[in-house]
Protein backbone atom coordinates (compact mmCIF):
# COMPACT_ATOMS: atom_id res chain seq x y z
CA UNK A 1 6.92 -63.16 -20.22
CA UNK A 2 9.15 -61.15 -22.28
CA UNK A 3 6.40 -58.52 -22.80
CA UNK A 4 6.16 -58.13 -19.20
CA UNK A 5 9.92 -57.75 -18.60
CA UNK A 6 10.40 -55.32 -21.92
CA UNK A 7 7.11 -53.24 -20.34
CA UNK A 8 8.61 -53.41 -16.43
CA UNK A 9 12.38 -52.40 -18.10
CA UNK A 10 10.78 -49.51 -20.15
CA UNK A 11 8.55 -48.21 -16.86
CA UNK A 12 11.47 -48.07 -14.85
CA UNK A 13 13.85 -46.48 -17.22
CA UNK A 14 11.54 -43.96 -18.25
CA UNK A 15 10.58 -43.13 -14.63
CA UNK A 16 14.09 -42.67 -13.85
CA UNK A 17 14.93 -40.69 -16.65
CA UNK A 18 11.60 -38.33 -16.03
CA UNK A 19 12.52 -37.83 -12.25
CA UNK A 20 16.31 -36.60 -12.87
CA UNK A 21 15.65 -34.25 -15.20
CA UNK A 22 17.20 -31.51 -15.54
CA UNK A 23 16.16 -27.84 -14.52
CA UNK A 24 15.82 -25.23 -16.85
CA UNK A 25 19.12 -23.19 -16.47
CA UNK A 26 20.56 -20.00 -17.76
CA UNK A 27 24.00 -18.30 -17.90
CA UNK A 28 23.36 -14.76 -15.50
CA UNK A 29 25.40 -11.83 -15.08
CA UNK A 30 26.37 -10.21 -11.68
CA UNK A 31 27.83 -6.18 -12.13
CA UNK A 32 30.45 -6.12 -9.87
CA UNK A 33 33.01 -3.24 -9.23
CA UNK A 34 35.29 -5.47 -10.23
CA UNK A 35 34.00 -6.05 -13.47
CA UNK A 36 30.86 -8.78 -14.73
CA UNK A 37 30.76 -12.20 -13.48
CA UNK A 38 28.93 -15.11 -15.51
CA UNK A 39 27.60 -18.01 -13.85
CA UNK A 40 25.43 -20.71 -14.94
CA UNK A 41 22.41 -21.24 -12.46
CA UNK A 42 19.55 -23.51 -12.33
CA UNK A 43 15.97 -22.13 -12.09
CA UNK A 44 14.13 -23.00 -9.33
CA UNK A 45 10.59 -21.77 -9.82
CA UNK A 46 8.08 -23.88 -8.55
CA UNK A 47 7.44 -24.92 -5.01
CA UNK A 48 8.91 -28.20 -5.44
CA UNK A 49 12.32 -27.30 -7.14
CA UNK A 50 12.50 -24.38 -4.78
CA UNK A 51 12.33 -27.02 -1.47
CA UNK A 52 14.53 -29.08 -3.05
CA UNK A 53 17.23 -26.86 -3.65
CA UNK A 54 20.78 -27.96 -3.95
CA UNK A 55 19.81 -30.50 -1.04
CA UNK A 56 22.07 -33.48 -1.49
CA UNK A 57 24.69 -31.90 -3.93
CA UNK A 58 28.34 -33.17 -3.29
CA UNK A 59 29.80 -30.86 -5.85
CA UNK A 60 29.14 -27.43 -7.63
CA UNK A 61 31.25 -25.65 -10.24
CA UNK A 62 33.33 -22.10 -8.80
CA UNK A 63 30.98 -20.54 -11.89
CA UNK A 64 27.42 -22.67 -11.55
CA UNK A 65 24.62 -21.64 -8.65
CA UNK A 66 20.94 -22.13 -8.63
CA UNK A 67 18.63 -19.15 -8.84
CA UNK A 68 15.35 -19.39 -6.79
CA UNK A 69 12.51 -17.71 -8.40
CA UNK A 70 9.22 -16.44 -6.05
CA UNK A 71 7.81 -14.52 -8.72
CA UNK A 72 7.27 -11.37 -6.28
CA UNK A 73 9.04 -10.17 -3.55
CA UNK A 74 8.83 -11.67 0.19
CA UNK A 75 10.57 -12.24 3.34
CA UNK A 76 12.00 -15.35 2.69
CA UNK A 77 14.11 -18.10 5.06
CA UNK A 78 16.68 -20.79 4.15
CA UNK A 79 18.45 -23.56 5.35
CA UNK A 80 20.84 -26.25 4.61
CA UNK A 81 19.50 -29.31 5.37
CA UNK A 82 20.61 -32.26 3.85
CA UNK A 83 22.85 -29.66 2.13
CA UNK A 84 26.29 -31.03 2.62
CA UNK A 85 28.28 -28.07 0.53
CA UNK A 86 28.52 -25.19 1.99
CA UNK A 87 26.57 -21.83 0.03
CA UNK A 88 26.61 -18.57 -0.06
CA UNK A 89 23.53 -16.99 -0.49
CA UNK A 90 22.44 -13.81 -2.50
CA UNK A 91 19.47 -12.39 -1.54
CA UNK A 92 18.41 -10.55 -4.88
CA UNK A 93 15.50 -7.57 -4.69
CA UNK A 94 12.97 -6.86 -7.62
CA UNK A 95 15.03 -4.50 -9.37
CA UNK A 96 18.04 -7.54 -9.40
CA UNK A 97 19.97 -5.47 -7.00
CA UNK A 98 22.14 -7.68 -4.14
CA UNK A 99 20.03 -6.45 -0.77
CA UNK A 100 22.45 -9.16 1.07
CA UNK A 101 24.62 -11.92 1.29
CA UNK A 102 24.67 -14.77 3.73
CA UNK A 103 28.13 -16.64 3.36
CA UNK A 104 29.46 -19.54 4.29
CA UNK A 105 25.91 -21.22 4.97
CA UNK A 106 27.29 -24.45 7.11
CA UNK A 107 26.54 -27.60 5.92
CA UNK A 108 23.67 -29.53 7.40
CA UNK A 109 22.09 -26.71 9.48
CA UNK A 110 18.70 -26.05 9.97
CA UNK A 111 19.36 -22.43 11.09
CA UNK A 112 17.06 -20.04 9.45
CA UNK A 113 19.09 -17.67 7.30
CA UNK A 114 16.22 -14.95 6.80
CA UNK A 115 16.11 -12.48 4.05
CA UNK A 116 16.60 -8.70 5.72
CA UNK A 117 14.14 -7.18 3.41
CA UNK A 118 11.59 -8.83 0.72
CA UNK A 119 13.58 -10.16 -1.91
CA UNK A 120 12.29 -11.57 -5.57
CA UNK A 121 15.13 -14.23 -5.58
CA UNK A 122 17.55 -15.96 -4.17
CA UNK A 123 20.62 -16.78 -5.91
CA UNK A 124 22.92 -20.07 -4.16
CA UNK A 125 26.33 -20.46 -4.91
CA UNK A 126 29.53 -22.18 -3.80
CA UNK A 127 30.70 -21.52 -0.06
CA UNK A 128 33.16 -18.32 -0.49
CA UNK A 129 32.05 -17.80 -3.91
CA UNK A 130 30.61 -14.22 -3.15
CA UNK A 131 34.21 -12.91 -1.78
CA UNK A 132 36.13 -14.92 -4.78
CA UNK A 133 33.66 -13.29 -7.30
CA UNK A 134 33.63 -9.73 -5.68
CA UNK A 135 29.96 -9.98 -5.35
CA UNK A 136 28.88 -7.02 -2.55
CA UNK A 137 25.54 -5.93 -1.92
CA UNK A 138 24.36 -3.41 -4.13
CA UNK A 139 25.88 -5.09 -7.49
CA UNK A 140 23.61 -5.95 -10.20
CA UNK A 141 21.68 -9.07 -11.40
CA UNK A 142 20.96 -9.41 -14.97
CA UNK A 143 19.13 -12.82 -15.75
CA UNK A 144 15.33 -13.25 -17.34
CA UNK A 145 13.79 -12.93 -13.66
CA UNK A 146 14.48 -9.56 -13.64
CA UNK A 147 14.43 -8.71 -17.06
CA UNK A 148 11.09 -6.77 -17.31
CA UNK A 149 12.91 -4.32 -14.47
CA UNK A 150 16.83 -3.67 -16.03
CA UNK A 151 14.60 -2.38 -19.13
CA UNK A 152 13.78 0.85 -18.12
């Protein structure tokens, strides 16, 4: 019987500890004309981390986002459901430019905030965080997504 209950313990721990990991994360750079601005950002680049999203967060850091990675640029829609912060959202071209920003995302909307061009990524933060940063459209995005184009 203790077998069993060892085996049972051990499945359950290591199923929890399997579906909270962590995603990969990496500190990124934004140029702004106010001078560069580090945050740390999760990658989300699969399907399933990119759905999920920052759906259910209660908190995130003034300097921490999550970066959504499509691997090519599209037209691309948000929301916030089941999102109960409020985001700002950085619509991020190819080249890692800032085509747009959508801020102050309300909580718990299922709204459509589109993209206004294709975009390679978008880049979540805190509600407000864009204006407190000095992010603007235009500034630059250095993180590994768009490495391959800052190297020209």
């Amino acid at each position: 019987m203790r077998l069993i209950a060892a085996f049972v313990l051990g499945f359950v721990l290591f199923g929890a500890t399997t579906a909270a990991q962590a995603l990969p994360s990496e500190r990124i750079v934004i140029d702004t004309r106010g001078g560069p601005r580090t945050l740390k950002v999760e990658i989300a680049a699969d399907p399933a981390s990119r759905e999920h999203g920052l759906m259910g967060r209660k908190h995130l850091a003034a300097d921490a986002g999550m970066l959504f990675d499509f691997h090519k640029p599209l037209m691309a829609a948000f929301w916030m459901k089941d999102t109960p912060l409020s985001l700002d959202m950085l619509f991020v071209r190819a080249d890692g430019s800032v085509s747009s920003i959508a801020a102050n995302a309300v909580p718990f909307s299922e709204k459509e905030i589109v993209s206004v061009e294709p975009i390679r990524a978008v880049i979540e933060i805190k509600g407000g965080g864009a204006h407190a940063l000095g992010i603007e459209p235009g500034d630059v995005v250095h993180a590994r997504a768009f490495a391959n184009k800052s190297a020209h």
